[in-house]
N, C-alpha and C. Protein backbone atom coordinates (compact mmCIF):
# COMPACT_ATOMS: atom_id res chain seq x y z
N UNK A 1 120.22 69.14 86.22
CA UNK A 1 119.10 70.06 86.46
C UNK A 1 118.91 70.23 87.96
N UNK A 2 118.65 71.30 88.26
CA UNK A 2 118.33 71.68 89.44
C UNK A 2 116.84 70.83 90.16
N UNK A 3 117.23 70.37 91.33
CA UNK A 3 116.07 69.80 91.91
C UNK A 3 115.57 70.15 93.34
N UNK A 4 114.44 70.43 93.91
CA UNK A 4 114.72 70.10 95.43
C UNK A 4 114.12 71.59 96.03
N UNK A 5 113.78 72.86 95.27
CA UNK A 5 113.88 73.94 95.58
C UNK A 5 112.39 73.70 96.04
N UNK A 6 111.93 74.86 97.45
CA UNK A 6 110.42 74.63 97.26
C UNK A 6 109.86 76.02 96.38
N UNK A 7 110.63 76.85 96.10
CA UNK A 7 109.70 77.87 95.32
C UNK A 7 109.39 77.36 94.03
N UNK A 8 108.30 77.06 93.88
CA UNK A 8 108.02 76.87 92.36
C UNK A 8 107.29 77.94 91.65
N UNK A 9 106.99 77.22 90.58
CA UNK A 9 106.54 78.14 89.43
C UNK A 9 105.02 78.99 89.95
N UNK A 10 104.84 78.70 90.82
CA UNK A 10 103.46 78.89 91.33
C UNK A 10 103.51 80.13 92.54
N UNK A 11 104.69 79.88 92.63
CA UNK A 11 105.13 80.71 94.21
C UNK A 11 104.58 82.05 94.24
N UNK A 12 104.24 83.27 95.27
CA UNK A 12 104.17 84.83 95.40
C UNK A 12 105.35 85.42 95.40
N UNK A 13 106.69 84.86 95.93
CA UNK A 13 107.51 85.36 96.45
C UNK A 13 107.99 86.66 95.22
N UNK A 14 108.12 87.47 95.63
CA UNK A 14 108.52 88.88 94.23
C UNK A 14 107.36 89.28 93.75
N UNK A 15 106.07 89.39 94.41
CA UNK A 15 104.80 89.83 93.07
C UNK A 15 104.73 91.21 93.36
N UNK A 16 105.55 91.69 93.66
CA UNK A 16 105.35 92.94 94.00
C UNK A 16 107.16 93.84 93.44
N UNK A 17 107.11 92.98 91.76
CA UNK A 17 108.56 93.11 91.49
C UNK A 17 107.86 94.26 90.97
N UNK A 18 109.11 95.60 90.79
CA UNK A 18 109.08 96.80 89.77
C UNK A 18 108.18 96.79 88.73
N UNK A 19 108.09 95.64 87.87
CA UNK A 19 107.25 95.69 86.68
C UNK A 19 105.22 95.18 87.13
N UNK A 20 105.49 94.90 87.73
CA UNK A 20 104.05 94.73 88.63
C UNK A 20 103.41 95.54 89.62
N UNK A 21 102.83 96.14 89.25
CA UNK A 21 101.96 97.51 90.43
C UNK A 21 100.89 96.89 90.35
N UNK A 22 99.80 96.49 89.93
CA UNK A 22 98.60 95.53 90.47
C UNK A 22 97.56 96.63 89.96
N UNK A 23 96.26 96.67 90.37
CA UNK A 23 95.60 97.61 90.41
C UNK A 23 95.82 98.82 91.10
N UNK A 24 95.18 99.97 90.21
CA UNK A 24 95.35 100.91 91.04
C UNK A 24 94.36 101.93 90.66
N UNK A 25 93.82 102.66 91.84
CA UNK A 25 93.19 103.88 91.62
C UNK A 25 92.75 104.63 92.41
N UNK A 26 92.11 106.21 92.70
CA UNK A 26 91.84 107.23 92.81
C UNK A 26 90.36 107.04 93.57
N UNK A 27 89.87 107.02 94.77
CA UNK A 27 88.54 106.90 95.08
C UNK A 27 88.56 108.68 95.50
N UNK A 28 87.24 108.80 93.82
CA UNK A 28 87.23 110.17 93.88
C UNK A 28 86.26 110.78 95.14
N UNK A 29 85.52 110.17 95.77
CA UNK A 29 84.49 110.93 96.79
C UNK A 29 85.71 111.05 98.30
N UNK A 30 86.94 109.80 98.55
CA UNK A 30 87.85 110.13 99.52
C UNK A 30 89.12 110.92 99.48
N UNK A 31 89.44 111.08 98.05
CA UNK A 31 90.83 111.20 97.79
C UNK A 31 92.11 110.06 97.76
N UNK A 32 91.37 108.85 98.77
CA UNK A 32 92.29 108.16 98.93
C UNK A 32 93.25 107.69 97.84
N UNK A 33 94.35 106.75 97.02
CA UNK A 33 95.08 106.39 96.57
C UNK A 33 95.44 104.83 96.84
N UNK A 34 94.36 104.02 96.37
CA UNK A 34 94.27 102.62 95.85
C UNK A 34 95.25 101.90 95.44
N UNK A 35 95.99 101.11 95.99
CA UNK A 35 96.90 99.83 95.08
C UNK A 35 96.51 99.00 95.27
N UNK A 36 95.92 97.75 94.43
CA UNK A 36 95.69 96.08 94.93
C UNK A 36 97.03 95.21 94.40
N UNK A 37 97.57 94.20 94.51
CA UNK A 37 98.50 93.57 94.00
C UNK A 37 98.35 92.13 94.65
N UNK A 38 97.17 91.27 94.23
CA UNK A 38 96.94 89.71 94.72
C UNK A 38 96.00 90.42 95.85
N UNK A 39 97.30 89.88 96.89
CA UNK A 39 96.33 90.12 98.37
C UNK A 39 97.22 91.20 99.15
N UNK A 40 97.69 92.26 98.60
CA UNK A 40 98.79 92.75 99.16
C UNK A 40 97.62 94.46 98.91
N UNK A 41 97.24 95.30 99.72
CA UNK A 41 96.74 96.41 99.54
C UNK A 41 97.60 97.45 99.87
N UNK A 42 97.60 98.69 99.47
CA UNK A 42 98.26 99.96 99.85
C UNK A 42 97.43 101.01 100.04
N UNK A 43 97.02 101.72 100.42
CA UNK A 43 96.11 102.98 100.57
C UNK A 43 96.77 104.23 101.07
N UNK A 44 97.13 105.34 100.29
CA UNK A 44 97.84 106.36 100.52
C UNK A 44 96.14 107.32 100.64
N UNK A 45 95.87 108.07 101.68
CA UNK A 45 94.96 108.72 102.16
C UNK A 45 95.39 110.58 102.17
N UNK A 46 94.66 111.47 101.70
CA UNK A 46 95.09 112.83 100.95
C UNK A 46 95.96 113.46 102.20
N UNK A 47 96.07 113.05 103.84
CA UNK A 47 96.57 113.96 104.09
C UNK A 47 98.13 113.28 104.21
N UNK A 48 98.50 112.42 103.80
CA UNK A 48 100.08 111.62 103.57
C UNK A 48 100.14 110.34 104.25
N UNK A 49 99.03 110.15 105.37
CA UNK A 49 99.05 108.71 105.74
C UNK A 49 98.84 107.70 104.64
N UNK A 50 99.64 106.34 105.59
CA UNK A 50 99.20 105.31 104.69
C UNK A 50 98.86 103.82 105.21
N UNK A 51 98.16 103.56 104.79
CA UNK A 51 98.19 102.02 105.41
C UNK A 51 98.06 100.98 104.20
N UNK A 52 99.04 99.99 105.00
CA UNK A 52 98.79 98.62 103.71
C UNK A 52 98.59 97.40 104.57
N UNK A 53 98.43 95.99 103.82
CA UNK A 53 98.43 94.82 103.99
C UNK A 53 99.17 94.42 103.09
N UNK A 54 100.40 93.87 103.76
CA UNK A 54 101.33 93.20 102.93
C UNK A 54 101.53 92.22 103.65
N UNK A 55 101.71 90.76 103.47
CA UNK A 55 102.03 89.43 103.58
C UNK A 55 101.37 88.97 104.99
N UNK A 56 100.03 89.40 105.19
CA UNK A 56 99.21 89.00 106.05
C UNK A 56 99.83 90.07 106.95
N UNK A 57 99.97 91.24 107.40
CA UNK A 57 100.70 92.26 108.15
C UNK A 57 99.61 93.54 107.74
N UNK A 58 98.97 94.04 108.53
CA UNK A 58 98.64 95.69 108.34
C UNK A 58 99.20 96.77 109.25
N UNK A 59 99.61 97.85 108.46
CA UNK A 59 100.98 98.65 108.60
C UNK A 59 100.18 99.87 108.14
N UNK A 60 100.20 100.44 109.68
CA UNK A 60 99.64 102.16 109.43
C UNK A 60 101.20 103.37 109.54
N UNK A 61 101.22 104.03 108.96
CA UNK A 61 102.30 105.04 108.60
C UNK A 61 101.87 106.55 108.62
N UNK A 62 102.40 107.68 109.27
CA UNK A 62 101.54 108.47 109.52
C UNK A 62 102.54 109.06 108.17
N UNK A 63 102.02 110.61 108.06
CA UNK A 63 102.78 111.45 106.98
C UNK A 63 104.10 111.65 107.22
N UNK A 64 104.80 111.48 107.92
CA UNK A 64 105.91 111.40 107.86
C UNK A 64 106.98 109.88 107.79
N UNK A 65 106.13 108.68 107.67
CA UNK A 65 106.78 107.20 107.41
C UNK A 65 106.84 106.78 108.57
N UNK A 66 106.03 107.38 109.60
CA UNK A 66 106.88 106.91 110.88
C UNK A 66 105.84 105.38 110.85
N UNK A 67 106.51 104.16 111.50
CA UNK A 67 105.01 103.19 111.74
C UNK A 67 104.49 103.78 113.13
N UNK A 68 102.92 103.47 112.86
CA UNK A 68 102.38 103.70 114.01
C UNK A 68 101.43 102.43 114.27
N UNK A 69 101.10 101.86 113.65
CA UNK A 69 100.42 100.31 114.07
C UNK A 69 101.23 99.24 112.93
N UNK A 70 101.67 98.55 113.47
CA UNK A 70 102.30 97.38 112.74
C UNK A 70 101.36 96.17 113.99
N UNK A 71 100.64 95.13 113.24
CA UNK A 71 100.31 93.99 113.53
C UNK A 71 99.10 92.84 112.49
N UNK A 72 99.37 91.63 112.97
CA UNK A 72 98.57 90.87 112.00
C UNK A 72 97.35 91.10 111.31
N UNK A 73 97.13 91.24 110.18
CA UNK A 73 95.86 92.08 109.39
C UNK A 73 94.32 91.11 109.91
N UNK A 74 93.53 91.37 109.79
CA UNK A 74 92.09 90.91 109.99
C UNK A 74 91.53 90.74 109.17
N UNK A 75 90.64 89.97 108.57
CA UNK A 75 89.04 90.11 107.57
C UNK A 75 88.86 91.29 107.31
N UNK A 76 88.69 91.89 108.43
CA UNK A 76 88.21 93.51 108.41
C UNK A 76 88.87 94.62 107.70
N UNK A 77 90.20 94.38 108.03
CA UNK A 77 91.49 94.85 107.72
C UNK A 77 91.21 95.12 105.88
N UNK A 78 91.06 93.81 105.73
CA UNK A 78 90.95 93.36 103.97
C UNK A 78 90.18 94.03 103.23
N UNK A 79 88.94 93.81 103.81
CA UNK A 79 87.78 94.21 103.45
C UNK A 79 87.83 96.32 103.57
N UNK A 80 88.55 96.31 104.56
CA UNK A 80 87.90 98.28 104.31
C UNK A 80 88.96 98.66 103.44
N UNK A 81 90.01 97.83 103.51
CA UNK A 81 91.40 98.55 102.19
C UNK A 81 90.47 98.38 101.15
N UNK A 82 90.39 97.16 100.69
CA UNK A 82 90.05 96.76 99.70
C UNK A 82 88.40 97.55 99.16
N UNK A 83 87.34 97.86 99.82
CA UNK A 83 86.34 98.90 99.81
C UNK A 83 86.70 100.27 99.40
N UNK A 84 87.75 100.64 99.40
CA UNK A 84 88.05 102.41 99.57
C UNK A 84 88.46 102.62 98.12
């Protein structure tokens, strides 16, 4: 038997496999476009921007994919994805 690995049964690593999209929804007064998945947020905003928090990282993307802020996410960070 295999021994010794540290990912265990408990691990995050993949929660964000194909068959897992997390929450999701439509904040009808912004337009915005909601994903939650644990602690991992996405927010697609009506005019094609996007910003997420993925693995302690918040990552702004304008409408065309370009990054335009990549750096360590905040409380704050959490809290207004996660609000919208």
């Amino acid at each position: 038997a295999f021994t010794g690995g540290d990912d265990g049964p408990g691990d995050d690593h993949g929660a964000d496999s194909a068959g897992d999209h997390g929450q999701e929804h439509v904040n009808q007064l912004t337009g915005d476009k909601v994903e939650v998945a644990g602690k991992n947020v996405e927010v697609t905003h009506p005019d094609g921007t996007k910003e997420e928090i993925e693995n302690g990282r918040f990552e702004q993307k304008d409408a065309t994919g370009q990054t335009i802020v990549e750096r360590p996410a905040t409380p704050e960070d959490v809290a207004r994805l996660q609000g919208l």
